[in-house]
C-alpha atoms as a PDB file:
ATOM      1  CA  UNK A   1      64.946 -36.809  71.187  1.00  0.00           C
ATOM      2  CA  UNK A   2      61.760 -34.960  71.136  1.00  0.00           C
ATOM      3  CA  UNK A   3      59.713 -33.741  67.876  1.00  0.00           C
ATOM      4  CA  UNK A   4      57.436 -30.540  68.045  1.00  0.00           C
ATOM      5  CA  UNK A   5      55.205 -29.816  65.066  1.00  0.00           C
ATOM      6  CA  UNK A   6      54.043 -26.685  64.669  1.00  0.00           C
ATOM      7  CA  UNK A   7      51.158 -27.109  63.317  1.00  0.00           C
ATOM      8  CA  UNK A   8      49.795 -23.451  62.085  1.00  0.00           C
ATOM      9  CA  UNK A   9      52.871 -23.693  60.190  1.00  0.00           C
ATOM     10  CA  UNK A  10      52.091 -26.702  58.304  1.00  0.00           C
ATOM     11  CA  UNK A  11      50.359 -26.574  54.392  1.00  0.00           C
ATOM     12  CA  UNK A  12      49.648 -30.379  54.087  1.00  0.00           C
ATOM     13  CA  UNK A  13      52.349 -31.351  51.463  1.00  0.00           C
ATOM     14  CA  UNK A  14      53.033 -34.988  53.523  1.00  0.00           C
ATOM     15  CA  UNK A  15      56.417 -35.661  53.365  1.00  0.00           C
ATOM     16  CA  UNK A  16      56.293 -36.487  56.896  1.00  0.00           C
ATOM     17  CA  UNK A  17      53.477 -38.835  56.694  1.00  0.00           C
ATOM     18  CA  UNK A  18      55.335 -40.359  53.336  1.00  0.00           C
ATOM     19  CA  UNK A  19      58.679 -40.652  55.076  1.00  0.00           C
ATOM     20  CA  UNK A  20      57.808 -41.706  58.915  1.00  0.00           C
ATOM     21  CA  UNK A  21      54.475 -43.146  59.200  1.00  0.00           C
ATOM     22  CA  UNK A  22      55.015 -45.007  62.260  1.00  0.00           C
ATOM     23  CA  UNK A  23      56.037 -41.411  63.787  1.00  0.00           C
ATOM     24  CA  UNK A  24      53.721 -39.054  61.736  1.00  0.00           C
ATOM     25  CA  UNK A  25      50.318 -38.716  60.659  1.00  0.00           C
ATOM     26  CA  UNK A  26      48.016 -35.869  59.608  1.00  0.00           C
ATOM     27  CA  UNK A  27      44.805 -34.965  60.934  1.00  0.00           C
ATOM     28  CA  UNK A  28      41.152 -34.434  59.313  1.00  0.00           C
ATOM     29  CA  UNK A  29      42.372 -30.603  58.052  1.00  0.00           C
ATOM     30  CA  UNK A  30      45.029 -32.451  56.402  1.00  0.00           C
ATOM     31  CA  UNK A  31      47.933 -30.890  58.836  1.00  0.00           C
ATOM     32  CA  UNK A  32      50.640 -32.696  60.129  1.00  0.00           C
ATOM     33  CA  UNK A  33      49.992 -34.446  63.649  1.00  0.00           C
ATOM     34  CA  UNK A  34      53.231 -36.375  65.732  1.00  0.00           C
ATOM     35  CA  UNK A  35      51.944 -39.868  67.160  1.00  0.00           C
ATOM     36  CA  UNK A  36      55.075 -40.839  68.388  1.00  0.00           C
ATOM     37  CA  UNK A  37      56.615 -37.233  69.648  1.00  0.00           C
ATOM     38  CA  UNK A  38      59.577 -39.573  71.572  1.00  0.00           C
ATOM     39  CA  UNK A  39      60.374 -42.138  68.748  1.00  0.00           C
ATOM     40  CA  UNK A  40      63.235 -44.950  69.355  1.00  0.00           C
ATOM     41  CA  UNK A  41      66.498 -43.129  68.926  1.00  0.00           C
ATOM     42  CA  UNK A  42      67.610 -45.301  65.951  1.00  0.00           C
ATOM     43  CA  UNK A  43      64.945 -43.395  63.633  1.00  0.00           C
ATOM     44  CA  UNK A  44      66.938 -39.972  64.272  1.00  0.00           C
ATOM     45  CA  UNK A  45      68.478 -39.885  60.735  1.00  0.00           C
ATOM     46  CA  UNK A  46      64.728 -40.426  59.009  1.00  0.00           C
ATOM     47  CA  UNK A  47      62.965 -37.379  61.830  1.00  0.00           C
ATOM     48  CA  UNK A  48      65.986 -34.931  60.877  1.00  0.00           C
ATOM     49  CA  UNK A  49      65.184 -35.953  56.838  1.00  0.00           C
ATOM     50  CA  UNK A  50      61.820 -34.997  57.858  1.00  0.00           C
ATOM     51  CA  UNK A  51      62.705 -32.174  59.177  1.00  0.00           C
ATOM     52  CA  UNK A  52      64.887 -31.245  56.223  1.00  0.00           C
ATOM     53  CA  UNK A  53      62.288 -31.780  53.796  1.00  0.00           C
ATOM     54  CA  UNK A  54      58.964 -29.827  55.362  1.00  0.00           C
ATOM     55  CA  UNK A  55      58.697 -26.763  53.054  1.00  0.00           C
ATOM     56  CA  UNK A  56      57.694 -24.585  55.919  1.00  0.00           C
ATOM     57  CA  UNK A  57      59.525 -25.617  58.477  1.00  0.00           C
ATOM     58  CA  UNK A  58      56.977 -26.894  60.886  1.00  0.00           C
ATOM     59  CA  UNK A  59      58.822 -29.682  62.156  1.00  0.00           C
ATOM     60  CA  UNK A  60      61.488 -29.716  64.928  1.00  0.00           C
ATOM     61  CA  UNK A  61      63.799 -32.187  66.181  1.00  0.00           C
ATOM     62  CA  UNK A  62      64.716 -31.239  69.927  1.00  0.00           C
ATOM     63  CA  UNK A  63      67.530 -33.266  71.969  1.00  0.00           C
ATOM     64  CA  UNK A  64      65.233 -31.693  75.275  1.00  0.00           C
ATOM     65  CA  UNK A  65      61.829 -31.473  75.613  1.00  0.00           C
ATOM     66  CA  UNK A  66      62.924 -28.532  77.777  1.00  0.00           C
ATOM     67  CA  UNK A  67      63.830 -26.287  74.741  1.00  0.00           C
ATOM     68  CA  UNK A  68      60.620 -26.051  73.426  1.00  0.00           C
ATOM     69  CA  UNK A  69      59.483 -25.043  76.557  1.00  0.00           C
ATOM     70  CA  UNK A  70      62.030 -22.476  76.761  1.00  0.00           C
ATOM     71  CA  UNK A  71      61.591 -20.797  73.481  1.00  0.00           C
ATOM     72  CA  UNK A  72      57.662 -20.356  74.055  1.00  0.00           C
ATOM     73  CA  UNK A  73      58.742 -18.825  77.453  1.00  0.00           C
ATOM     74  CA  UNK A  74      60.926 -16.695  75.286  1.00  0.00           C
ATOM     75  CA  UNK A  75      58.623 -15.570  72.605  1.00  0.00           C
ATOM     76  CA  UNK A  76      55.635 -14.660  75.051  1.00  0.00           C
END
């Protein structure tokens, strides 16, 4: 499990921070920022309510690193 945050994407509301502390915190602009992009497995349920409650979808939950990856390869 692997969360990207996407962070041009993000408008500050802090759900993530609110919900997952341990995993998410937001930096001086107020945006979200991951500290703990590989959490424990057992937390998957909270990172996809996360996920499921960002307003702008700037969150991701990936079961590969690799996909990331592979989507920015895509899009460029």
């Amino acid at each position: 499990m692997h969360i990207s945050a996407d962070r041009d994407r993000c408008i500050g509301v802090g759900h993530c921070l609110r919900t997952a502390p341990d995993i998410f915190d937001s930096g001086a602009d107020g945006r979200v920022v991951v500290i703990d992009p590989e959490p424990d497995p057992a937390r998957a349920d909270t990172v996809r309510k996360v996920v499921q409650l960002c307003p702008n979808a700037a969150i991701a939950l990936l079961d590969d690193p690799r996909e990331e990856s592979a989507t920015e390869r895509e899009e460029t």
